[in-house]
Protein backbone atom coordinates (compact mmCIF):
# COMPACT_ATOMS: atom_id res chain seq x y z
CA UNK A 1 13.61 26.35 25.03
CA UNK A 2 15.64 25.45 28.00
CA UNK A 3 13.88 22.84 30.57
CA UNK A 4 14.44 25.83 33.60
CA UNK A 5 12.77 27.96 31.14
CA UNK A 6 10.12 25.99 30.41
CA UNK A 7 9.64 25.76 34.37
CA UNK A 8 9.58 28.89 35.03
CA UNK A 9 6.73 29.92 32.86
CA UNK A 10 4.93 27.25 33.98
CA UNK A 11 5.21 28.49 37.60
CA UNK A 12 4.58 31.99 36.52
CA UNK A 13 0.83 30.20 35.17
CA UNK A 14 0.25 28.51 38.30
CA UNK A 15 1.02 31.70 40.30
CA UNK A 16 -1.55 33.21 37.89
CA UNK A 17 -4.56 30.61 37.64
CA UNK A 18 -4.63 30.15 41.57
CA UNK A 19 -8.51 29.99 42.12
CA UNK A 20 -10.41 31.90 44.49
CA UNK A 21 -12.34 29.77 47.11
CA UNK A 22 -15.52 28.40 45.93
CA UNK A 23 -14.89 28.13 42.58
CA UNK A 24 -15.21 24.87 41.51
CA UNK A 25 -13.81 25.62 37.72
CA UNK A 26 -10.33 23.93 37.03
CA UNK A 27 -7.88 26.38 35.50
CA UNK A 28 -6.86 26.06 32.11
CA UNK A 29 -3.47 24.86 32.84
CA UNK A 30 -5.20 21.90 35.16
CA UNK A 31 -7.48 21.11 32.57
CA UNK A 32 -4.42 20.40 30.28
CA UNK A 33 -2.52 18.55 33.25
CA UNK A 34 -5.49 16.58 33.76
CA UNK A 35 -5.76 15.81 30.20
CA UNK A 36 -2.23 14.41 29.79
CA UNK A 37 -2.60 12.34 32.82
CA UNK A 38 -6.09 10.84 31.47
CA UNK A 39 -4.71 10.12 28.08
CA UNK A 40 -1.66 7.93 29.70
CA UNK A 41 -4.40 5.74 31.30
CA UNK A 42 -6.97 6.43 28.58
CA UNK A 43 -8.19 2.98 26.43
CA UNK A 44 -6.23 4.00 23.53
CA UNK A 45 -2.89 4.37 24.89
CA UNK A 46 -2.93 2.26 28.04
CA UNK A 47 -3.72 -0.66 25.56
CA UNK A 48 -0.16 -0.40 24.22
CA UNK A 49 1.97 1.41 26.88
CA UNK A 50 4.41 -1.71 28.11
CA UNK A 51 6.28 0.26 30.43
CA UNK A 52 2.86 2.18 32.12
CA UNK A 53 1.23 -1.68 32.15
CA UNK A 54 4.26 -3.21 33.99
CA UNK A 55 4.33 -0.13 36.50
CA UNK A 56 0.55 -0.59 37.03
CA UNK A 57 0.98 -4.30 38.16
CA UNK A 58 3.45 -3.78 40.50
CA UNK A 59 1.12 -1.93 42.59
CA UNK A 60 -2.33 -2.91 42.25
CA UNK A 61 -2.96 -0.41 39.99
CA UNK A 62 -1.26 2.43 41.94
CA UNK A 63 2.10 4.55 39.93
CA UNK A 64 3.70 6.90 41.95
CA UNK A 65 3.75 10.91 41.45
CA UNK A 66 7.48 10.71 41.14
CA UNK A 67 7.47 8.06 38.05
CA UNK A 68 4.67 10.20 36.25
CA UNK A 69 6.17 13.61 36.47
CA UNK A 70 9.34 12.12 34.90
CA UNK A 71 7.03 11.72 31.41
CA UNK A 72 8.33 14.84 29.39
CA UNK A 73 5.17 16.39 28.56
CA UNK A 74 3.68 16.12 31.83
CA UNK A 75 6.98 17.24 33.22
CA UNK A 76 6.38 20.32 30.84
CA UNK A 77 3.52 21.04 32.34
CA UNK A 78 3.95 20.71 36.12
CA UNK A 79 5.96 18.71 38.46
CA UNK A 80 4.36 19.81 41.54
CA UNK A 81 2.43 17.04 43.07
CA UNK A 82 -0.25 19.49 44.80
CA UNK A 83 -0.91 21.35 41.34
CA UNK A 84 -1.02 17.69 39.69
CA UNK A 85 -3.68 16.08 42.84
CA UNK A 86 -5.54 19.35 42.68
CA UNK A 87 -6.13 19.36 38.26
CA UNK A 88 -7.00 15.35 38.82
CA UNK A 89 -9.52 16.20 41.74
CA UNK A 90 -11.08 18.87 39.82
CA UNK A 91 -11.62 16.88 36.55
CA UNK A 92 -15.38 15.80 35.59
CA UNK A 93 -14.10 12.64 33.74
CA UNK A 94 -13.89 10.97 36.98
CA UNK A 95 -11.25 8.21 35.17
CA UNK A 96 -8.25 8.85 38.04
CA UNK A 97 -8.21 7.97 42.08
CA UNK A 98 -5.58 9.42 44.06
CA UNK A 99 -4.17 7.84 47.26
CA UNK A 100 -4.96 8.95 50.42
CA UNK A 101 -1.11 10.19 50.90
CA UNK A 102 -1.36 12.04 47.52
CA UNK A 103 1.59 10.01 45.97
CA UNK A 104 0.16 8.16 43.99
CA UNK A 105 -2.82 7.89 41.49
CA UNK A 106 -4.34 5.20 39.36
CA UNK A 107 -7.18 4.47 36.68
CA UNK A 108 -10.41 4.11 38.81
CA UNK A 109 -11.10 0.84 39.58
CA UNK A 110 -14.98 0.96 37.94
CA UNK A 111 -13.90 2.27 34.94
CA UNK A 112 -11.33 -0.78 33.73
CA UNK A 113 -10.37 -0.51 30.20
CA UNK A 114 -12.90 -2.08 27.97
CA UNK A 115 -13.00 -5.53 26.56
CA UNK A 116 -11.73 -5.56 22.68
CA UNK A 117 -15.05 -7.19 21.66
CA UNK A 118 -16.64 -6.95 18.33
CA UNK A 119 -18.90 -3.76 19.42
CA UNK A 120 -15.89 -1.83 21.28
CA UNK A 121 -13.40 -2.15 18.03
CA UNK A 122 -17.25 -0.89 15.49
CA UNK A 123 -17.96 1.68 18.02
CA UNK A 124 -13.88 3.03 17.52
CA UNK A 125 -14.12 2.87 13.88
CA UNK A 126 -17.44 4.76 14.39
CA UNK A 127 -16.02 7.86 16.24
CA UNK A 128 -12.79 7.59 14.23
CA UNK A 129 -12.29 10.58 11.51
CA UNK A 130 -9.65 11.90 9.10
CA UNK A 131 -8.54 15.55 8.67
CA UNK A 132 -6.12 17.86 6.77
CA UNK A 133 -5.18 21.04 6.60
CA UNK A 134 -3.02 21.83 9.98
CA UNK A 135 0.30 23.78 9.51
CA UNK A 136 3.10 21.32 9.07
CA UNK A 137 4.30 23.12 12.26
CA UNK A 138 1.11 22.73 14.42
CA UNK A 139 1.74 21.74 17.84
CA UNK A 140 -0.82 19.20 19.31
CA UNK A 141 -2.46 22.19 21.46
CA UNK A 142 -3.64 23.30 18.77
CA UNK A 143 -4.71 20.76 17.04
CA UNK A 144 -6.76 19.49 20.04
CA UNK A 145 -7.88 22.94 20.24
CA UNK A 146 -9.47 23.10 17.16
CA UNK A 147 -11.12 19.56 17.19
CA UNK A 148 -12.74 20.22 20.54
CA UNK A 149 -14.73 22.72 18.82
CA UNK A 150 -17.12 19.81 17.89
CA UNK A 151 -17.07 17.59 20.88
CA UNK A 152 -14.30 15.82 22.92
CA UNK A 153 -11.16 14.30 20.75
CA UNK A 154 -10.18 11.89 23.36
CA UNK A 155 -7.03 10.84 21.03
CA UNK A 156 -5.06 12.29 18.32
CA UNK A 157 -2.56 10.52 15.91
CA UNK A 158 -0.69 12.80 14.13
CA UNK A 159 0.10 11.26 10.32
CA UNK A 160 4.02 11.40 9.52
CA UNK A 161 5.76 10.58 5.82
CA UNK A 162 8.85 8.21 5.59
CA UNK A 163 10.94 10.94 6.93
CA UNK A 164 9.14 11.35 10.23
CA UNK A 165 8.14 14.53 9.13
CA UNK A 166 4.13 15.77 10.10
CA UNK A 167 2.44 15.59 6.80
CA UNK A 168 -0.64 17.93 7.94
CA UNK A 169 -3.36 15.43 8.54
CA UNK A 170 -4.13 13.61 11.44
CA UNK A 171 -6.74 10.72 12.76
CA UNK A 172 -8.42 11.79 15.86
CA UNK A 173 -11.66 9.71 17.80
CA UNK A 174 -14.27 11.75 19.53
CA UNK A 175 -16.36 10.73 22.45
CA UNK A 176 -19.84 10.19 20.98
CA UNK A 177 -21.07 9.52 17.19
CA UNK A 178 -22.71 13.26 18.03
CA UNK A 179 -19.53 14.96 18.07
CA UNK A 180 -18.52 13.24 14.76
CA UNK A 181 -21.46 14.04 12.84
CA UNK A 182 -20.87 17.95 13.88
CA UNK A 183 -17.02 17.34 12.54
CA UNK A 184 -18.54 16.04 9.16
CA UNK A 185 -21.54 18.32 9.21
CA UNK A 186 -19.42 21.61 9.18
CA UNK A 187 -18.83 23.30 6.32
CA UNK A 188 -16.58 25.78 4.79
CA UNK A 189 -13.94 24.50 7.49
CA UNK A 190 -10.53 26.14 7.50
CA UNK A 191 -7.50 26.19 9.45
CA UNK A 192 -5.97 29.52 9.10
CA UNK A 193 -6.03 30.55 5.25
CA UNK A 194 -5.97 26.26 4.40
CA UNK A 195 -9.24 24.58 3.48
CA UNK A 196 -10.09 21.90 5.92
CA UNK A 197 -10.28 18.27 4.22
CA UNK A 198 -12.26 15.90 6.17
CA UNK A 199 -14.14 12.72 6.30
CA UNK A 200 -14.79 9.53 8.40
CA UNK A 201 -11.52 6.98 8.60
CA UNK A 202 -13.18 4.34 6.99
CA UNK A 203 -14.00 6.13 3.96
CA UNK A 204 -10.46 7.92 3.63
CA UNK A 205 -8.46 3.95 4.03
CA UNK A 206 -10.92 2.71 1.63
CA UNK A 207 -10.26 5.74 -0.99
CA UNK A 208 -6.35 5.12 -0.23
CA UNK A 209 -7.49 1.35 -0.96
CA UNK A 210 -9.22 2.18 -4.16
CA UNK A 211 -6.71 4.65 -5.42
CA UNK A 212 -3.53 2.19 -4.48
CA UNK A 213 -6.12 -0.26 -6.53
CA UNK A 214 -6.30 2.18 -9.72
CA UNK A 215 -2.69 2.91 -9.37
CA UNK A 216 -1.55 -0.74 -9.65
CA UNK A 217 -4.01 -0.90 -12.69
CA UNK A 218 -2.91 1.94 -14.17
CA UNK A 219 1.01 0.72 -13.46
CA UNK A 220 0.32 -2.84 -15.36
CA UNK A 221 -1.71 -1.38 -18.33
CA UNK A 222 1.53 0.66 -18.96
CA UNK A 223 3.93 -1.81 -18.53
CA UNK A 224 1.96 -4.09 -20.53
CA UNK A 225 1.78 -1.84 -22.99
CA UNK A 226 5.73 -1.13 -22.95
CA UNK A 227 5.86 -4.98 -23.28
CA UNK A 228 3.98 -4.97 -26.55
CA UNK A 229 6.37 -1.66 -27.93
CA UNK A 230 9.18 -3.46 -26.90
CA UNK A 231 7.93 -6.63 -28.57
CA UNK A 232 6.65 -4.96 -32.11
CA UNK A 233 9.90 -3.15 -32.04
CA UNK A 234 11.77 -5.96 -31.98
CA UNK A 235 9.71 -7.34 -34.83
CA UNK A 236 10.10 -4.87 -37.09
CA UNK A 237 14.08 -4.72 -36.38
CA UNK A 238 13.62 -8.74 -37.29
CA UNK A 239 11.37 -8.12 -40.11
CA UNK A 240 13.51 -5.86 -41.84
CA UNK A 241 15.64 -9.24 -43.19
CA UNK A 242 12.69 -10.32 -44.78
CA UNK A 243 11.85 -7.00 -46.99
CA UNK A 244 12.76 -8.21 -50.04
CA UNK A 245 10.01 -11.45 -51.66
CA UNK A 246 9.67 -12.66 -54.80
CA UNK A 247 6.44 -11.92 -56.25
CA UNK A 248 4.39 -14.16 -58.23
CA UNK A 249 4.62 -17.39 -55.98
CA UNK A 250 1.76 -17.60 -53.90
CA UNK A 251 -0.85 -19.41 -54.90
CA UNK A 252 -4.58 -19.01 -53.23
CA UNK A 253 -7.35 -21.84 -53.03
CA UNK A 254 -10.76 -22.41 -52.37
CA UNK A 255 -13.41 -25.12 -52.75
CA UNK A 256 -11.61 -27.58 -50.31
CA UNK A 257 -13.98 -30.03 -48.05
CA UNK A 258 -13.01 -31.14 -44.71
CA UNK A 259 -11.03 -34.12 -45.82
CA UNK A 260 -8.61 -32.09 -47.35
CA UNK A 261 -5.12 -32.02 -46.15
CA UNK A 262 -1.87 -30.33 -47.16
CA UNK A 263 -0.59 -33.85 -48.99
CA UNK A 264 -3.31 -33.64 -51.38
CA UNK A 265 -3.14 -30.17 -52.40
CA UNK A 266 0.87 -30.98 -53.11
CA UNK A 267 -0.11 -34.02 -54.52
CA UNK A 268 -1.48 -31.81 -57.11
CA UNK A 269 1.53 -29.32 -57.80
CA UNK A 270 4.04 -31.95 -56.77
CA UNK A 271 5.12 -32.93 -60.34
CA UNK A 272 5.45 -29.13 -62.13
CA UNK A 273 7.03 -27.13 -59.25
CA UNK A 274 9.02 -26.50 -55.74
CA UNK A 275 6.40 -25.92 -53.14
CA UNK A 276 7.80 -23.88 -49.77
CA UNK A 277 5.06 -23.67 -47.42
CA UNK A 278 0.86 -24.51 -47.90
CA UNK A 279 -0.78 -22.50 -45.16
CA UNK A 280 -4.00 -24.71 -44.43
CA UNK A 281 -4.88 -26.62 -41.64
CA UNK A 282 -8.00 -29.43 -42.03
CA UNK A 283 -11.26 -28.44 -41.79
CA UNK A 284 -10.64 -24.87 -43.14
CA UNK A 285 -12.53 -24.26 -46.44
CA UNK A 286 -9.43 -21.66 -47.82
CA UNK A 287 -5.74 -21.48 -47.95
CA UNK A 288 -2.64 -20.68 -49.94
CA UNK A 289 0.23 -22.55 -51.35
CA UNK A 290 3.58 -20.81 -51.25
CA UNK A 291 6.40 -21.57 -54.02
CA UNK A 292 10.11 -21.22 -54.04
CA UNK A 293 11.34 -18.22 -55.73
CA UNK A 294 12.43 -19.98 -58.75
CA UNK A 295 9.02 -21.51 -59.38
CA UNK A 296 6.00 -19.23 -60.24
CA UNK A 297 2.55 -19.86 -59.36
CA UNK A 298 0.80 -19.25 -62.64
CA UNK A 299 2.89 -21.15 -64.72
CA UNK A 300 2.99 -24.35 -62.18
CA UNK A 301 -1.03 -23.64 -62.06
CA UNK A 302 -1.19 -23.90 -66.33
CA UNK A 303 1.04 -27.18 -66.00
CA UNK A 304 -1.06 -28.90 -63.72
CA UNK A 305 -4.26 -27.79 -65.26
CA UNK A 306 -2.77 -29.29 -68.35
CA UNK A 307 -1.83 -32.69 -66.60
CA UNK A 308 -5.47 -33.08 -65.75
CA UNK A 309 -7.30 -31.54 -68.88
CA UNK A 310 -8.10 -28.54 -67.03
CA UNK A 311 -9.96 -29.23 -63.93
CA UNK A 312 -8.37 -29.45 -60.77
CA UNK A 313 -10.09 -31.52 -57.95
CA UNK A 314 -9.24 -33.20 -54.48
CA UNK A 315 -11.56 -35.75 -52.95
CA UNK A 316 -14.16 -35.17 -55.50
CA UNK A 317 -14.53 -30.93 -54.77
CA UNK A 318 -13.07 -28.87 -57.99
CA UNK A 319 -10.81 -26.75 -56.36
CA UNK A 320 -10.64 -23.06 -57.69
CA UNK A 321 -6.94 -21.11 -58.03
CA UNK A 322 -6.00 -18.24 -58.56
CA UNK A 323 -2.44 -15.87 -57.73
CA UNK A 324 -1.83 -13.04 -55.37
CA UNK A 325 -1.07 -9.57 -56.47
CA UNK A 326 -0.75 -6.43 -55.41
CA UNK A 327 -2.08 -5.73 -52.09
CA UNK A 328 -3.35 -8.72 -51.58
CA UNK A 329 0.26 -10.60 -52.05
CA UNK A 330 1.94 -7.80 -50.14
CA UNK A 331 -0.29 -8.53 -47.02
CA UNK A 332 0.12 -11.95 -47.38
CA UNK A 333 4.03 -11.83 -47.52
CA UNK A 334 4.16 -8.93 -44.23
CA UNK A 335 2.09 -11.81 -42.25
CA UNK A 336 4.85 -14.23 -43.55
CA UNK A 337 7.09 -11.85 -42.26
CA UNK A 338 5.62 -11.37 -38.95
CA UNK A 339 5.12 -14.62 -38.04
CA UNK A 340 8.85 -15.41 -38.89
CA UNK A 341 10.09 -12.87 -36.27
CA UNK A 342 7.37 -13.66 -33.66
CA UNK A 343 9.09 -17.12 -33.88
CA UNK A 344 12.72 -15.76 -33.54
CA UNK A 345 11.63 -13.15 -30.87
CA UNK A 346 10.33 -16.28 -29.00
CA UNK A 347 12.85 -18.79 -29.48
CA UNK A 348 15.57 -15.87 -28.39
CA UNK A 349 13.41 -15.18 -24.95
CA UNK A 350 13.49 -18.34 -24.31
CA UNK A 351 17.07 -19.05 -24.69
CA UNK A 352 17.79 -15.76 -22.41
CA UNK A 353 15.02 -17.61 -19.99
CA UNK A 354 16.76 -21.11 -20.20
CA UNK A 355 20.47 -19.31 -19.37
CA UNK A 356 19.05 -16.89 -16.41
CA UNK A 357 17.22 -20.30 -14.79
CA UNK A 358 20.91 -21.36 -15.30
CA UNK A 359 22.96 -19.23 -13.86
CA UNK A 360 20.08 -18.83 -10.78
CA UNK A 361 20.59 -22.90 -10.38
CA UNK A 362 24.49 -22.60 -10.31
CA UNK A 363 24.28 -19.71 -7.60
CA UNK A 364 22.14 -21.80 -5.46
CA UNK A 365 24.68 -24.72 -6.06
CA UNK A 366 27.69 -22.55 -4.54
CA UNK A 367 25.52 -20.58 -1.64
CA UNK A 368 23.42 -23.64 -0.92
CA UNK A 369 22.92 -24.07 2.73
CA UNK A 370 25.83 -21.76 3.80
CA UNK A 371 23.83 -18.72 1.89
CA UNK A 372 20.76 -19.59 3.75
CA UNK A 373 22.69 -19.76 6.95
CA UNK A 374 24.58 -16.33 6.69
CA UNK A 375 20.87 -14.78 6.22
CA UNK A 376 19.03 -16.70 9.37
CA UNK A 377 22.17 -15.50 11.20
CA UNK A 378 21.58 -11.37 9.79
CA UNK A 379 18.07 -11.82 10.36
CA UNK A 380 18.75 -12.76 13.65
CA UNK A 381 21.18 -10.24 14.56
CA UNK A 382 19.01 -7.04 13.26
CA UNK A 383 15.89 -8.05 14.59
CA UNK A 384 14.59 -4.95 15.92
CA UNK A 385 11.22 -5.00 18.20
CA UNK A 386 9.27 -1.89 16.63
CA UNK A 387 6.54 -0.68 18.49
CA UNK A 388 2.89 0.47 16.81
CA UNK A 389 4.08 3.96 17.89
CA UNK A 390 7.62 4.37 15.90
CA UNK A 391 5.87 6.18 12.96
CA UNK A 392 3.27 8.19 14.39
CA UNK A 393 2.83 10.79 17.40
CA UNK A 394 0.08 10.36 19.49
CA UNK A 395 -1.91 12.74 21.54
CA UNK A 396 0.65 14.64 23.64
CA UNK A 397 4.03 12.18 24.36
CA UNK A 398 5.91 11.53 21.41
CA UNK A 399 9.29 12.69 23.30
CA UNK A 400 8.50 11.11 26.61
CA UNK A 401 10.80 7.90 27.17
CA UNK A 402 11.09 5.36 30.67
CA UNK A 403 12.54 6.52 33.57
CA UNK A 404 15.62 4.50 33.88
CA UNK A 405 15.67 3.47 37.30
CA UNK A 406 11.95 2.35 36.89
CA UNK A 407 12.84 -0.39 35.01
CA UNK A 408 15.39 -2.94 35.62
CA UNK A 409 17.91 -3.62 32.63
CA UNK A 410 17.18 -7.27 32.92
CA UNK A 411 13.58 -6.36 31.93
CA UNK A 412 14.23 -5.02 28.67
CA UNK A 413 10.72 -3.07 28.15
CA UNK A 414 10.99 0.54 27.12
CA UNK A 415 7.93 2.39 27.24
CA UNK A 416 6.96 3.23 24.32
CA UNK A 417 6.08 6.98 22.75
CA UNK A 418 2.28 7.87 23.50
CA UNK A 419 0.61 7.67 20.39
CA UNK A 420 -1.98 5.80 19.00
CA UNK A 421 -3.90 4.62 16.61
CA UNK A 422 -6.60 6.89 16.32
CA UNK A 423 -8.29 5.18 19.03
CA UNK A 424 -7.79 1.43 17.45
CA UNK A 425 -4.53 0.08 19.07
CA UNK A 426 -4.06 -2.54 16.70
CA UNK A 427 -1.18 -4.98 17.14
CA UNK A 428 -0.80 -4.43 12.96
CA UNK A 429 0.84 -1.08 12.24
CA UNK A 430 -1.29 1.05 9.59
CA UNK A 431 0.42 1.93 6.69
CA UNK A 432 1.40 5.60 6.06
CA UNK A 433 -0.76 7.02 3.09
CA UNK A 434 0.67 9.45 1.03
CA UNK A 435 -1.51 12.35 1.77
């Protein structure tokens, strides 16, 4: 709609609400004029407007009429200075003086903007509340509408996705814990035909928190998982070099004390036949000696048997033999097997590790400090100041932007859209949730 357009319906609902004498009721469209004004200088926006701050201490507190009607949505509203003195006069809040030449208006002087102590920030969080369920369309009106059915929403922060686009939801702070508790307390809440999802804003960051928390959990159990596919894959494409064994060559034993060790049990085989591999450490009570294919266990067994006259003994303990079969050798062999390609799998990792750290040493080489430099200097040239408000629309003056000639270009300070942080101006800029 056109701006003259937009005028001339306003006029039309001036000419309209013009109040008979005595009546001491502001008209709806001063109550909304009044409103606007109030939430410029309210706590939660003042605390962050840079451009409405500077303006305010150029004049002891004092802005002019002419600066404020250049803010779009007031401008929407009204630009008539008697219709904007008369909604301000006829307020109950009390927060606004007006000049004695009617040009100018300020926050009250014994109502300054609260101290951000411990209490004031617990007594925000307190009054501060999530809902969901407006049309994606929904205009602020109507969302401040509908929360005012519960008690004064002094500030709404409309919640936007990474496209700027209104997700639905909002975080709004009431006036008193009372009007929260009648929020929460309702039930069967809807907004048009759409259930009405609502809760404290505490509890909805620290479900976001705790869901974000699961999700991370949930993301490194699966990729941990992956890891070990990847990894037994890999093994098995390994093992399948080692599918063929020679059976008959493993030999198992039992009987050993502590003092054992590997030289004495091939101390004993030594002399009748090629030994491969004895799988024992010290201290282990079991084990198994494995042959080379052209030497089987139960004949090098007999033969050393022989050579002692039949018992076989290491550090005074008779030692007791026998040979794998079946099942029993086949399991032994796949562990053979596995632990062969664990080895491989490893030793190949970390030869892809040791040529990555490489090539990651030879690129620092070549960008060395000039790489760093080129960087500071980028950094340095897209620094962009972002203020708390570039992500989220507050309650009523998303579109309005500086008058030029308020500010001089030397100045550099824009002021900033009007919306907060759901009553907590916080110089760290919340996170959008996903829902």
């Amino acid at each position: 709609m056109a701006e003259t357009e937009v005028k001339t319906e306003v006029e039309m609902e001036v000419k309209t609400e013009v109040k008979t004498e005595g009546d001491a009721q502001p008209t709806a469209l001063e109550k909304k004029i009044a409103r606007q004004i109030e939430y410029y200088f309210g706590d939660s926006n003042l605390k962050r407007d840079t451009f409405l701050q500077l303006k305010i201490r150029e004049d002891n507190g004092w802005v002019p009429l002419e600066t404020m009607i250049k803010f779009n949505r007031l401008k929407i509203l009204t630009s008539d200075f008697d219709v904007i003195v008369q909604a301000l006069e006829n307020s109950p809040t009390g927060l606004m003086e007006i000049s004695e030449d009617k040009l100018k208006i300020r926050r009250a002087v014994n109502k300054p903007l609260p101290e951000e102590t411990a209490a004031y920030w617990q007594s925000m969080r307190a009054r501060s509340v999530y809902c969901k369920g407006f049309p994606i369309d929904a205009d602020l009106d109507m969302m401040q509408e509908y929360m005012d059915q519960f008690g004064e929403c002094v500030h709404i922060q409309l919640r936007r996705d990474k496209e700027k686009k209104f997700k639905g939801s909002i975080f709004a702070v009431y006036d008193t814990i009372d009007s929260v508790k009648r929020f929460l307390e309702a039930e069967d809440l809807k907004i048009g035909d759409q259930d009405v999802v609502k809760m404290k804003k505490d509890d909805y960051i620290k479900m976001k928190a705790d869901e974000k928390k699961s999700r991370k959990e949930d993301e490194k159990k699966k990729k941990l998982e992956q890891k070990e596919q990847k990894e037994k894959d890999q093994v098995e494409a390994i093992q399948s070099e080692f599918d063929d064994y020679e059976k008959g060559c493993v030999l198992h034993f039992s009987g050993v004390n502590d003092q054992t060790s590997r030289e004495d049990l091939k101390e004993l085989f030594s002399d009748h036949g090629t030994i491969q591999w004895v799988d024992y450490e010290r201290g282990q009570s079991e084990g198994t000696i494995r042959f080379s294919e052209d030497t089987k266990a139960q004949e090098t067994l007999d033969k050393a048997k022989a050579a002692k006259e039949g018992a076989l003994q290491v550090r005074g303990c008779e030692i007791t033999f026998r040979v794998l079969e079946g099942e029993e050798e086949e399991q032994h062999w796949m562990k053979v097997f596995e632990d062969k390609s664990r080895a491989r799998l490893k030793k190949q990792q970390g030869r892809r590790g040791k040529k990555q750290k490489w090539f990651e040493k030879r690129d620092n080489r070549r960008g060395g400090d000039r790489g760093h430099r080129d960087r500071g200097d980028q950094q340095q040239m897209g620094k962009k100041t972002k203020f708390e408000s570039d992500d989220e629309e507050g309650n009523g003056n998303s579109e309005d932007v500086k008058p030029e000639q308020d500010v001089k270009p030397e100045q550099g300070v824009k002021r900033p859209a009007d919306d907060g942080d759901a009553g907590q101006p916080s110089p760290k800029k919340e996170k959008t949730e996903d829902s």
